[in-house]
Protein backbone atom coordinates (compact mmCIF):
# COMPACT_ATOMS: atom_id res chain seq x y z
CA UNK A 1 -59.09 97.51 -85.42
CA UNK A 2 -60.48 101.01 -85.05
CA UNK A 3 -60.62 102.73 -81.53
CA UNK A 4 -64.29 102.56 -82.37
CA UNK A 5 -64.06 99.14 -82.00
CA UNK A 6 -62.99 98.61 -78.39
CA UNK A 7 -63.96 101.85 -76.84
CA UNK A 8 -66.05 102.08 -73.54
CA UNK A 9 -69.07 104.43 -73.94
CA UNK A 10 -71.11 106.37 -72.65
CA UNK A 11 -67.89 107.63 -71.11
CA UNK A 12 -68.17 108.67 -67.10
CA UNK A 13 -66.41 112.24 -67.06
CA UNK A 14 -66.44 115.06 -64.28
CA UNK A 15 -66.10 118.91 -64.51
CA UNK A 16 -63.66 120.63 -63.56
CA UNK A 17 -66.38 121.91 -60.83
CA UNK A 18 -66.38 118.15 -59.36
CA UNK A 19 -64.95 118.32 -55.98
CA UNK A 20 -61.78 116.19 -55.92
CA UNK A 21 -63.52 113.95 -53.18
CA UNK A 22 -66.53 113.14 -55.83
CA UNK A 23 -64.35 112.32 -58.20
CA UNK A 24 -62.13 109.69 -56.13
CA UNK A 25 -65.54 107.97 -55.08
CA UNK A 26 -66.36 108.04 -58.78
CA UNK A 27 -62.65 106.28 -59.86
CA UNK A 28 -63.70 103.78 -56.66
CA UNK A 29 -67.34 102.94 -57.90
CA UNK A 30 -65.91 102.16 -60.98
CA UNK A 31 -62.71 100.58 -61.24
CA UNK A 32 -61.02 103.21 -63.31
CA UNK A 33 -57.63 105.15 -63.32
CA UNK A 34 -58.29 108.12 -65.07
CA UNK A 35 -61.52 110.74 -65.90
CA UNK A 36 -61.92 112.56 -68.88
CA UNK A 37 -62.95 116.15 -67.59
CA UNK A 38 -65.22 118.10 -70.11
CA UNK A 39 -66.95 121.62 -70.14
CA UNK A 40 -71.18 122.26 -70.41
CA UNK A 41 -70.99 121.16 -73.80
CA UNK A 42 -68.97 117.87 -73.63
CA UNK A 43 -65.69 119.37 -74.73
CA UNK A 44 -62.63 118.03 -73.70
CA UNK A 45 -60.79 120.46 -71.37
CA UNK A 46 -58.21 117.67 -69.38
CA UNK A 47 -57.71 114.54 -67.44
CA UNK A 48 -57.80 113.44 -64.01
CA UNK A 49 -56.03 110.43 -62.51
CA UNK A 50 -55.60 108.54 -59.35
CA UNK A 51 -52.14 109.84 -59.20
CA UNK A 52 -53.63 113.37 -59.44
CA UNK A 53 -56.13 113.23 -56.59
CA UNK A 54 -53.68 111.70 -54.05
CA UNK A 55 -50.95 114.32 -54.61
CA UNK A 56 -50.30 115.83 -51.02
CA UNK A 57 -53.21 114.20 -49.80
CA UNK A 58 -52.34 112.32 -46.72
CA UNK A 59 -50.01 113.51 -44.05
CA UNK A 60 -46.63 112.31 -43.11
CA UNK A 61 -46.90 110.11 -40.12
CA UNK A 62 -44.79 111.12 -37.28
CA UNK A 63 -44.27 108.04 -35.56
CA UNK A 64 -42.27 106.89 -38.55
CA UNK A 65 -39.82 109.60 -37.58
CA UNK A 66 -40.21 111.97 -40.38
CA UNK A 67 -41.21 115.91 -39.51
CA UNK A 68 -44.41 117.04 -39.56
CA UNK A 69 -43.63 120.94 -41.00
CA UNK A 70 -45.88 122.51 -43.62
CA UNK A 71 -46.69 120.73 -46.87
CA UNK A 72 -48.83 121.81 -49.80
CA UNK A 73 -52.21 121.80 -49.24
CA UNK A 74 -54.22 119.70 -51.05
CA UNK A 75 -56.06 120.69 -54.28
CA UNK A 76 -60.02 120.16 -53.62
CA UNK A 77 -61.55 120.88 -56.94
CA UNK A 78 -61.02 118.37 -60.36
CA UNK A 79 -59.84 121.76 -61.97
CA UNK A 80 -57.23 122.58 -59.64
CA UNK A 81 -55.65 118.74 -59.88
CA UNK A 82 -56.19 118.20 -63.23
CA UNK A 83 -53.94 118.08 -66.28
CA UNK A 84 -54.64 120.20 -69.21
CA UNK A 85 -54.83 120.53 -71.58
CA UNK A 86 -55.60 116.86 -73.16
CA UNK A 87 -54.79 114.42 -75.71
CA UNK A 88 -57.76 112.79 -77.60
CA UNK A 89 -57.89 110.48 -80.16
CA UNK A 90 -60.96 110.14 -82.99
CA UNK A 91 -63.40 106.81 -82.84
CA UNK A 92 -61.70 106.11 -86.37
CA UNK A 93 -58.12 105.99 -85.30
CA UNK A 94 -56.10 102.81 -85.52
CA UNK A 95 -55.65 100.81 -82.33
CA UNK A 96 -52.38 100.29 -83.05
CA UNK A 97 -51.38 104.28 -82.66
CA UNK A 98 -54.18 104.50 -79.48
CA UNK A 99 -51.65 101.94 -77.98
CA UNK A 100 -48.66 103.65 -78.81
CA UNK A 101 -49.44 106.81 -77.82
CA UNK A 102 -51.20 105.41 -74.25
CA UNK A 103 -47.16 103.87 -73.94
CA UNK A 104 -45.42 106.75 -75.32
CA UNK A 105 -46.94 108.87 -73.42
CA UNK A 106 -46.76 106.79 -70.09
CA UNK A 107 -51.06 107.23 -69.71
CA UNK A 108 -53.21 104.78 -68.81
CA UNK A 109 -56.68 106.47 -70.19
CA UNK A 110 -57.36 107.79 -73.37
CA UNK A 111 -60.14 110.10 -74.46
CA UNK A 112 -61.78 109.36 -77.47
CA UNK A 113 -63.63 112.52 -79.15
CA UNK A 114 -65.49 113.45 -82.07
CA UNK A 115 -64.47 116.85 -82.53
CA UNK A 116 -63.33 118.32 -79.37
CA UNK A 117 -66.47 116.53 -77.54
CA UNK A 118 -65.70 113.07 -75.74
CA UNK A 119 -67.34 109.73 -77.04
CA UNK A 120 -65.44 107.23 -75.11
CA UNK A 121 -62.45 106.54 -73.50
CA UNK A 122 -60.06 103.50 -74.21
CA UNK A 123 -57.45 102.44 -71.23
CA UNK A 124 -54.80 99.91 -70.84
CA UNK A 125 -57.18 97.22 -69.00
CA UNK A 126 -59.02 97.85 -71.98
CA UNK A 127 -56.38 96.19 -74.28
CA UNK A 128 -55.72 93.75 -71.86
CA UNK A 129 -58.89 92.36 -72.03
CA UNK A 130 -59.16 92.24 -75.58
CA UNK A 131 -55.73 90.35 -75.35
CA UNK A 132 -56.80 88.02 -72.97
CA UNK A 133 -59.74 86.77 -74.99
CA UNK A 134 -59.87 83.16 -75.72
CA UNK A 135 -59.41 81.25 -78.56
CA UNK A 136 -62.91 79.73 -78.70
CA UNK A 137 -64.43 83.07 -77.93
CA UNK A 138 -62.94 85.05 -80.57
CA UNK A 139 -63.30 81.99 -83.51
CA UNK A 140 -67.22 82.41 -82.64
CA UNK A 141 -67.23 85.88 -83.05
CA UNK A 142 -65.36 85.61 -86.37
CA UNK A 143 -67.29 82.86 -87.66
CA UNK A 144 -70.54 84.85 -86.96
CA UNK A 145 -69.28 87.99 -88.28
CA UNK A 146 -68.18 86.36 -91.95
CA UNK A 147 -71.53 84.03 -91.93
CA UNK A 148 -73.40 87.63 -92.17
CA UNK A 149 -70.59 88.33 -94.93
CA UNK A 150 -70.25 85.01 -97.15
CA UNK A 151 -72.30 82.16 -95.49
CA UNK A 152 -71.45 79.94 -92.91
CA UNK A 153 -71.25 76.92 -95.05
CA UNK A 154 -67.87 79.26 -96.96
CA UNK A 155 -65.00 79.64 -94.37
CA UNK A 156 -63.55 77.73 -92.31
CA UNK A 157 -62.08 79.41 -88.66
CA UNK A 158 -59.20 77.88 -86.83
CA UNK A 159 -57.81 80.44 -84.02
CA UNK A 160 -54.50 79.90 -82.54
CA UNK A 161 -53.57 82.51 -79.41
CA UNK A 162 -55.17 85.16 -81.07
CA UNK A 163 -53.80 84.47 -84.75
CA UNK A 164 -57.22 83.78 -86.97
CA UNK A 165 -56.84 80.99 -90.12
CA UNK A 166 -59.81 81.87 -92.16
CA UNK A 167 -60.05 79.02 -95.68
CA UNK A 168 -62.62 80.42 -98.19
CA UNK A 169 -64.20 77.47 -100.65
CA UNK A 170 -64.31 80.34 -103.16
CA UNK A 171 -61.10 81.66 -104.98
CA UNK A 172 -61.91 85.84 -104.72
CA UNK A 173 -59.21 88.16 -103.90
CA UNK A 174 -61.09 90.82 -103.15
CA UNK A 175 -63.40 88.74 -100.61
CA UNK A 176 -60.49 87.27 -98.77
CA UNK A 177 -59.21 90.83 -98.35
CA UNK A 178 -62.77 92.12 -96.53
CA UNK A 179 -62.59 88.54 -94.66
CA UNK A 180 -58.89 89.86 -93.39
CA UNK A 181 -60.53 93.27 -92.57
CA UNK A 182 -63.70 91.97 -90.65
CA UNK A 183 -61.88 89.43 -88.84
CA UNK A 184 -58.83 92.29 -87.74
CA UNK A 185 -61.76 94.54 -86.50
CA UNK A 186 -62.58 91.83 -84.00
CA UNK A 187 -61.26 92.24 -80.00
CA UNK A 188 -58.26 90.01 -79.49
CA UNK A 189 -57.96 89.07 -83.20
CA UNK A 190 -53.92 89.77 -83.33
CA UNK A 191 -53.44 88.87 -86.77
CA UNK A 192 -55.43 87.15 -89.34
CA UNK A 193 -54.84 84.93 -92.76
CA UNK A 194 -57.73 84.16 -95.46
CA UNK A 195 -56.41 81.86 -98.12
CA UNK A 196 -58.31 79.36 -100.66
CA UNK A 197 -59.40 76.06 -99.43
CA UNK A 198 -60.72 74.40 -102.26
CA UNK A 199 -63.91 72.12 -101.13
CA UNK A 200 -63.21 68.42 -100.91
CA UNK A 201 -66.43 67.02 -100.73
């Protein structure tokens, strides 16, 4: 699977103008972790998270005994939290190295750009949810997507926790091989077999 494949878009993003109120509400209203932040033209420029916007944010409580001397003050523009500059990753790239580099690099957001100007975003939930898929949902997506490619009458789909066993009633290499490809392009598809099932009837 491509990053293409499993990308949100139209991406939300701020700029680094965005107050750092706005852009909490926005991470609120929408359930995310992280905000791509882009110039006029849709550039990348950096990345805002959660983590970022709380930084010094709320006061140390007295009554729990702690000391309430100066402390930083707290940033109130996207540009002054932010951190730049930031990684992106083209529509084309593999999942696999989106994944590894959203680990590696201990992120949980990652811009996805065409250029230097953002065309998605893929996170960790977004992974998660293509893992948690089930079985039945994902063998009807593969079955439609190779009917459109061979026929539905052709292949047969069996889908066991994400691992796809495709038969094809015709003995061609090179259309088992696209079969493999369509069916690993396919959200929660972890691995997938094609072999020849001669027809029975």
């Amino acid at each position: 699977m491509r990053a293409r494949d499993l990308m949100t878009t139209p991406v939300v993003t701020v700029t680094a103008e965005t107050t750092a109120k706005h852009a909490a509400e926005v991470l609120t209203e929408h359930g995310f972790t992280a905000l791509p932040v882009v110039d006029d033209d849709d550039r990348l420029i950096g990345i805002v998270t959660e983590a970022d916007l709380i930084r010094d944010r709320f006061p140390l409580d007295i009554r729990s005994g702690g000391k309430s001397g100066a402390r930083p003050k707290p940033v109130s523009t996207v540009g002054e939290a932010m951190t730049t500059p930031a990684i992106g990753m083209s529509a084309g790239a593999d999942l696999a190295e989106v994944g590894k580099a959203l680990l590696d690099g201990k992120i949980r957001a990652m811009p996805i750009v065409d250029g230097s100007r953002v065309i998605g975003i893929l996170t960790r939930g977004d992974f998660v949810r293509a893992f948690a898929r089930g079985d039945t949902a994902i063998a009807a997506d593969v079955r439609h997507h190779l009917a459109v490619f061979g026929g539905s009458s052709r292949w047969t789909v069996e889908v066991d926790d994400g691992v796809v066993r495709i038969g094809d009633a015709f003995d061609d290499d090179t259309d088992r091989h696209v079969a493999k490809v369509i069916a690993e392009a396919i959200p929660g598809v972890v691995q997938a077999e094609v072999t020849y099932q001669e027809d029975d009837r």
